[in-house]
N, C-alpha and C. Protein backbone atom coordinates (compact mmCIF):
# COMPACT_ATOMS: atom_id res chain seq x y z
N UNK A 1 65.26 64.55 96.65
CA UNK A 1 64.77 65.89 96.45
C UNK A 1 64.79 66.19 94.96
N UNK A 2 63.67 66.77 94.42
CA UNK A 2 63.60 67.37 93.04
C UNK A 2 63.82 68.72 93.01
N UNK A 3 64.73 69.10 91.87
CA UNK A 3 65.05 70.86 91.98
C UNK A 3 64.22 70.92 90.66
N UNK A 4 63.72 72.08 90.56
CA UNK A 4 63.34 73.08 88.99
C UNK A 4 63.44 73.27 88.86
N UNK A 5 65.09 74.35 89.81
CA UNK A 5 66.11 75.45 88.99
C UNK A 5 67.07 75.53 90.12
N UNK A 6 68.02 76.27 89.39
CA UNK A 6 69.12 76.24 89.88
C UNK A 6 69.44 77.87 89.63
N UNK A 7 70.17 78.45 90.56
CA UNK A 7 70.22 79.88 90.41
C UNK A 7 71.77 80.13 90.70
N UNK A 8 72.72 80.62 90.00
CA UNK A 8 74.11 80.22 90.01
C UNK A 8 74.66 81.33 89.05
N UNK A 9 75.76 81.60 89.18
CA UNK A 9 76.42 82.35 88.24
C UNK A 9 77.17 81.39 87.63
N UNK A 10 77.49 80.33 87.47
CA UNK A 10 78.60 79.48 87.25
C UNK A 10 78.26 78.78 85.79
N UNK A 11 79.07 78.63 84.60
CA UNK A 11 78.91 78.52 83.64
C UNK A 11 78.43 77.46 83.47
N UNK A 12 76.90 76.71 83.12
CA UNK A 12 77.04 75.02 83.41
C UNK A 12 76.58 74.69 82.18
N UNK A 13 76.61 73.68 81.41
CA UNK A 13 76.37 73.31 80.24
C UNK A 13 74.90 72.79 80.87
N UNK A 14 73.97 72.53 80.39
CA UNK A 14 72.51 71.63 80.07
C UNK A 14 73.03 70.50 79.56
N UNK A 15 72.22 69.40 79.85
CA UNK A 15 72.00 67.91 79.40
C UNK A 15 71.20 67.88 77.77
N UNK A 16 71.98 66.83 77.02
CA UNK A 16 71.19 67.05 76.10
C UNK A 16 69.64 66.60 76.43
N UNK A 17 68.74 67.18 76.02
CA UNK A 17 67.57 66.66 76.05
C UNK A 17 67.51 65.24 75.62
N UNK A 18 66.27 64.50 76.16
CA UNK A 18 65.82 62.96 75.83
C UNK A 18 65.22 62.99 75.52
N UNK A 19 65.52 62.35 74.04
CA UNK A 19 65.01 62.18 72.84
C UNK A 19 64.08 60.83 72.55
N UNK A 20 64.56 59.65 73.33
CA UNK A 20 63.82 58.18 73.00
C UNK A 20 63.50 58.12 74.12
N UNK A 21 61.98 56.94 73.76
CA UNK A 21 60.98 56.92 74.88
C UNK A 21 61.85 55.74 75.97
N UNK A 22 61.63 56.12 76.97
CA UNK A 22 62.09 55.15 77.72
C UNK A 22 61.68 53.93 78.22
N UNK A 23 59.93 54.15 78.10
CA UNK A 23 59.14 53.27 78.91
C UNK A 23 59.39 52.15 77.92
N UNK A 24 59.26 50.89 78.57
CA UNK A 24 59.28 49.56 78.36
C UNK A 24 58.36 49.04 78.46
N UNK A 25 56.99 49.39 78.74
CA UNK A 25 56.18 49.18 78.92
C UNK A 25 55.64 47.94 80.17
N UNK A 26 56.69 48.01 81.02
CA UNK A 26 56.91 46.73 82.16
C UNK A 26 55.76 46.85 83.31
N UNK A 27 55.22 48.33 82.95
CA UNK A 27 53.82 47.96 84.08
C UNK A 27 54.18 48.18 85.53
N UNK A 28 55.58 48.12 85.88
CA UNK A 28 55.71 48.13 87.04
C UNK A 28 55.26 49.74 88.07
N UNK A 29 55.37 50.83 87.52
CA UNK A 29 54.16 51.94 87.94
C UNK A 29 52.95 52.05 87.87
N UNK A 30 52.43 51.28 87.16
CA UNK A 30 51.06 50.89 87.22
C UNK A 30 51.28 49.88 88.12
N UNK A 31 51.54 49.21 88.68
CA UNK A 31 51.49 48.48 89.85
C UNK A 31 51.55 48.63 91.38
N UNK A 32 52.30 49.91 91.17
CA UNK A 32 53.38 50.33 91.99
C UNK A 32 52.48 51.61 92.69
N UNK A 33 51.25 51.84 91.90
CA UNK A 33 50.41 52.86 92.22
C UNK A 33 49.16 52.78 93.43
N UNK A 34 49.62 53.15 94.80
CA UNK A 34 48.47 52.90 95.59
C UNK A 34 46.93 52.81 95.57
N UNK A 35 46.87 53.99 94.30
CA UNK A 35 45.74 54.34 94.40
C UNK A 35 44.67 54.29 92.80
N UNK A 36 45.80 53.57 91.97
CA UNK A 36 45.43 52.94 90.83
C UNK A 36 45.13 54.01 90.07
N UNK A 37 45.92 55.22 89.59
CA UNK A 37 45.70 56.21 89.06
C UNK A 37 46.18 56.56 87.87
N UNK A 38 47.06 55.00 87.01
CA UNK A 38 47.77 54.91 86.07
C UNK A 38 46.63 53.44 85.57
N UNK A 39 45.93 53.28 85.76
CA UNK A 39 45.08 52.00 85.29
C UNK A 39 44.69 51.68 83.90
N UNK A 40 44.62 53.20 83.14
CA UNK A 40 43.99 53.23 82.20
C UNK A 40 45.54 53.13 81.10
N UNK A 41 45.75 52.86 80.11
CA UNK A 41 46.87 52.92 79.12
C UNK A 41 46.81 54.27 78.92
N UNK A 42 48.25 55.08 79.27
CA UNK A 42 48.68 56.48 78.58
C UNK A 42 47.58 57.38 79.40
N UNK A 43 46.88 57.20 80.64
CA UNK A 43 46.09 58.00 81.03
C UNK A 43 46.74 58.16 82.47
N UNK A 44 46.38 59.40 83.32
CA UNK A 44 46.67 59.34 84.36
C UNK A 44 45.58 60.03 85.03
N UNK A 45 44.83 59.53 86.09
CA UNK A 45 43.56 59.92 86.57
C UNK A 45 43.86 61.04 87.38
N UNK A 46 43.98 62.10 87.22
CA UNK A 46 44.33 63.12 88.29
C UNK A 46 43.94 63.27 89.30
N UNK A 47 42.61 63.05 89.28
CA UNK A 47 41.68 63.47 90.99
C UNK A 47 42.29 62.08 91.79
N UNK A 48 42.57 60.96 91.32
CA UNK A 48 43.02 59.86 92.03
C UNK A 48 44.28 60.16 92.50
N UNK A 49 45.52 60.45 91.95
CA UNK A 49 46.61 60.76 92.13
C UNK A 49 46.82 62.13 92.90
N UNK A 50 46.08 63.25 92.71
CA UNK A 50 46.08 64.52 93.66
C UNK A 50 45.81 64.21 94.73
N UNK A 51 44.86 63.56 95.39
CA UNK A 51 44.72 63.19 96.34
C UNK A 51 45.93 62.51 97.39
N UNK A 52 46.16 60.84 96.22
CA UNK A 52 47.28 60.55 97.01
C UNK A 52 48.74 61.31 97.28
N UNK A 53 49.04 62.45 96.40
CA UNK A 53 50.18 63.21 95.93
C UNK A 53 50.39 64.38 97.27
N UNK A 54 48.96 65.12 97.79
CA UNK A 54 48.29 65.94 98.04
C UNK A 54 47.48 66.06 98.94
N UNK A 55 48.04 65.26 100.06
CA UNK A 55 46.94 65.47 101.19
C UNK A 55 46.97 65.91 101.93
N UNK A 56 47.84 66.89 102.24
CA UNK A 56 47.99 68.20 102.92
C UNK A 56 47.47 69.51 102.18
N UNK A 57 46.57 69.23 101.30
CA UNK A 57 46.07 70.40 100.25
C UNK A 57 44.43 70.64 101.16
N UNK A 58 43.89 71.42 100.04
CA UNK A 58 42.37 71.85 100.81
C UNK A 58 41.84 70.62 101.31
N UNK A 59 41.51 69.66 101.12
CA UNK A 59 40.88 68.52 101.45
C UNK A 59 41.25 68.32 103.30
N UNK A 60 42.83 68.34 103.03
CA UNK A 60 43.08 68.10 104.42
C UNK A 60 43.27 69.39 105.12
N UNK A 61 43.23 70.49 105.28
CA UNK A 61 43.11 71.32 105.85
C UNK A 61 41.32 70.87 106.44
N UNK A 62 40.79 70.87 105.52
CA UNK A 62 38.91 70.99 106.10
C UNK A 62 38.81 69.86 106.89
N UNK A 63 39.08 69.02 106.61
CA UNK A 63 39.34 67.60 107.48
C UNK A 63 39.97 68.11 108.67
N UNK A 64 40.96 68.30 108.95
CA UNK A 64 41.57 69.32 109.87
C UNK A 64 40.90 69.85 110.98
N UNK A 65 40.41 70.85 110.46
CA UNK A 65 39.18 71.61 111.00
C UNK A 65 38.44 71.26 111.57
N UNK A 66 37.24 70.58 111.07
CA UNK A 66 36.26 69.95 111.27
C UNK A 66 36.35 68.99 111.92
N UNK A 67 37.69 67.98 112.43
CA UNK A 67 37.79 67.31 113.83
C UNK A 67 38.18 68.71 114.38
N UNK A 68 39.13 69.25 114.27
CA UNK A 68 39.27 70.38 115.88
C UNK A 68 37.95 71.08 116.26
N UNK A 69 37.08 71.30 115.37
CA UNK A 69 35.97 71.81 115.76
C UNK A 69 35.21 70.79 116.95
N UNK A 70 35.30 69.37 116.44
CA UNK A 70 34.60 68.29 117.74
C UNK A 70 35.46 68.10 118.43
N UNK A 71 36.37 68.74 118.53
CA UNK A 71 37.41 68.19 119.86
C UNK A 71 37.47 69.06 121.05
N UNK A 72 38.17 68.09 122.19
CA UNK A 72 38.33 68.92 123.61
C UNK A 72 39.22 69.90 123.09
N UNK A 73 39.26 70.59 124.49
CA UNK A 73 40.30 71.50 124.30
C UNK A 73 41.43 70.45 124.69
N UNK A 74 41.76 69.84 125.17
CA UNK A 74 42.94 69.12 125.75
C UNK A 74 43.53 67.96 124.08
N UNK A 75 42.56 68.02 123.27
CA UNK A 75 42.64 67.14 121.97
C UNK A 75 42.98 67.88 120.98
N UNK A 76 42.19 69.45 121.08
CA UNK A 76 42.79 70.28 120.25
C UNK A 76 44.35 70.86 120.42
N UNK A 77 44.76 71.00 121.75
CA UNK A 77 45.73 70.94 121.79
C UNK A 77 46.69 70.24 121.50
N UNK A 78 46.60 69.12 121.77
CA UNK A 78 47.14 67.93 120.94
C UNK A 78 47.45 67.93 119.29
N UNK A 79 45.95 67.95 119.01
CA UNK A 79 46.20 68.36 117.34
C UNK A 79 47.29 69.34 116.55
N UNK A 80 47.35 70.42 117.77
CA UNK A 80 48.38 71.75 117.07
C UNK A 80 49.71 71.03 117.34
N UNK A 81 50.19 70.12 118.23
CA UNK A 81 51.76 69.62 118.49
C UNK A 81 51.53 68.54 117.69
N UNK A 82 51.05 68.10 116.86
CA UNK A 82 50.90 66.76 116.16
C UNK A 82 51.81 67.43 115.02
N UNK A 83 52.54 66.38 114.05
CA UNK A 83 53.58 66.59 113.25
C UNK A 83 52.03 66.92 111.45
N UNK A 84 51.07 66.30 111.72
CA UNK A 84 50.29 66.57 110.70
C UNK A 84 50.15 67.89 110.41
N UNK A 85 49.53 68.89 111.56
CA UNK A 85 49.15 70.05 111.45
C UNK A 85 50.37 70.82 111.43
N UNK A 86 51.93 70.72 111.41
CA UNK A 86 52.94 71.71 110.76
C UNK A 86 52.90 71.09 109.20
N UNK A 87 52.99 69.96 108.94
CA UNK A 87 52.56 69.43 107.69
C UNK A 87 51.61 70.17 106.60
N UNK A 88 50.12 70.26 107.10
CA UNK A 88 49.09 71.40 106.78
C UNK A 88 49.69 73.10 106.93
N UNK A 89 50.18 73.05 108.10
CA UNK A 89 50.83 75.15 107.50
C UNK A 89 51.77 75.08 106.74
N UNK A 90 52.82 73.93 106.51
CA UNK A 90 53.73 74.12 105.72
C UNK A 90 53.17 74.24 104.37
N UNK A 91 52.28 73.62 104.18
CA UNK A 91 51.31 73.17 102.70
C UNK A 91 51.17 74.32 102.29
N UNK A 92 50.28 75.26 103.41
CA UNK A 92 49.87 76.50 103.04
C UNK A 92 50.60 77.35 102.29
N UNK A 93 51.79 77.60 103.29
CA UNK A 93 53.08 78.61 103.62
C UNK A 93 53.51 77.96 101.94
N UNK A 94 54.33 77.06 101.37
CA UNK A 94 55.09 76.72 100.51
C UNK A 94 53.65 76.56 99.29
N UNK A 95 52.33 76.16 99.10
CA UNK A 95 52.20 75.86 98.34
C UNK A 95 51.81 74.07 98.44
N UNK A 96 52.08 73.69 97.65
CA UNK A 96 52.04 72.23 97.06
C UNK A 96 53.04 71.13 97.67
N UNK A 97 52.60 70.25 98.38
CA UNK A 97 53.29 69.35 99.16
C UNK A 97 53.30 67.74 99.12
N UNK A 98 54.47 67.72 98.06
CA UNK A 98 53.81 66.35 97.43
C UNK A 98 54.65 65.16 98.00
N UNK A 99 54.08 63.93 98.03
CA UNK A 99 54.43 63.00 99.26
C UNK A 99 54.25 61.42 98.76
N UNK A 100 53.87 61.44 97.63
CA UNK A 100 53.78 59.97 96.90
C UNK A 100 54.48 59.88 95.57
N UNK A 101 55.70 59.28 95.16
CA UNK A 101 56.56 59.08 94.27
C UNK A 101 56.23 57.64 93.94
N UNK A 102 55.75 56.89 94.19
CA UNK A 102 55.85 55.59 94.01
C UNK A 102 55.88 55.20 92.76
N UNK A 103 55.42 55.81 91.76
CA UNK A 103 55.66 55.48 89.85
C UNK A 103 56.55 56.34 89.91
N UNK A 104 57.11 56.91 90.12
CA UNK A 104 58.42 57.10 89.18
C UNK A 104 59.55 56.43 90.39
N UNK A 105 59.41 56.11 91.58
CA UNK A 105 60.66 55.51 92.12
C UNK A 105 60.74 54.08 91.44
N UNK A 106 59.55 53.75 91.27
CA UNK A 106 59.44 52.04 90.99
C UNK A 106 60.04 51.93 89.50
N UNK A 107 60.19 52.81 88.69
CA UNK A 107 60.45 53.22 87.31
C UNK A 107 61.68 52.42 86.87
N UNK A 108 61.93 51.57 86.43
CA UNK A 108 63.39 51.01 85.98
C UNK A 108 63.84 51.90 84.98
N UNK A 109 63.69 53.03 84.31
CA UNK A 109 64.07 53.73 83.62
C UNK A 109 65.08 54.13 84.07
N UNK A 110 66.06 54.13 83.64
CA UNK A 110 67.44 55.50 84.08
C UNK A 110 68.04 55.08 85.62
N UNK A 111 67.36 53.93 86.06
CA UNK A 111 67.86 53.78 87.32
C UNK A 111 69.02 53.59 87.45
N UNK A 112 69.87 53.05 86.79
CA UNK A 112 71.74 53.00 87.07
C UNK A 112 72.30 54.86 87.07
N UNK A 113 71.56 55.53 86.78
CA UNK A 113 72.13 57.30 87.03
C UNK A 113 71.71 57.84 87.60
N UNK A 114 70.34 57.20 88.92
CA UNK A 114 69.68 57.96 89.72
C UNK A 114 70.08 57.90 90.88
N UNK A 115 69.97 58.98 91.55
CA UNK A 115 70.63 58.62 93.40
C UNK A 115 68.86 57.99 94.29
N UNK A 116 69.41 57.45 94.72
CA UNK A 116 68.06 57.01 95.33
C UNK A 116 67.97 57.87 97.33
């Protein structure tokens, strides 16, 4: 789980910031990338990576849809107990629902201080 804040009364010091680059340039997130969205040097293709990051976003909602629209009723029903479509309201409800880590888990950076 990733936090972005922490809400606390409790006195906590901050980390010093990181200062030196870490990457090693070992390639292994560019490898590590399903959908080849790190291909380019120092670039990251966004529409490639939103997608894989993001597919409980508009894309898959309309997708969504548009099978329940061709479906039975006995299929549409189905569809609403399917674990996808709480997946899709949760998307809604929270926002942004992201589901592919694979470059930064594959990351040898910092890995001896990370919990996996």
């Amino acid at each position: 789980m990733i936090f972005s804040a922490l809400l606390c009364d409790l006195d906590l010091p901050s980390d010093p910031p990181v200062k030196e680059d870490l990457c090693n340039r070992c390639n292994i997130c560019v490898e590590s990338c399903p959908v080849g969205a790190l291909n380019e040097e120092g670039k990251t293709d966004v529409g490639k990576c939103s997608l894989q990051i993001q597919p409980h976003g508009l894309r898959g909602t309309i997708s969504f849809w548009h099978k329940f629209v061709d479906s039975s009723p006995k299929e549409q029903k189905e569809m609403f107990m399917d674990g996808s479509f709480m997946e899709l309201w949760h998307t809604g409800i929270v926002r942004n629902m992201y589901v592919c880590f694979s470059c930064r888990n594959s990351c040898p950076a910092g890995r001896s201080n990370r919990r996996e």
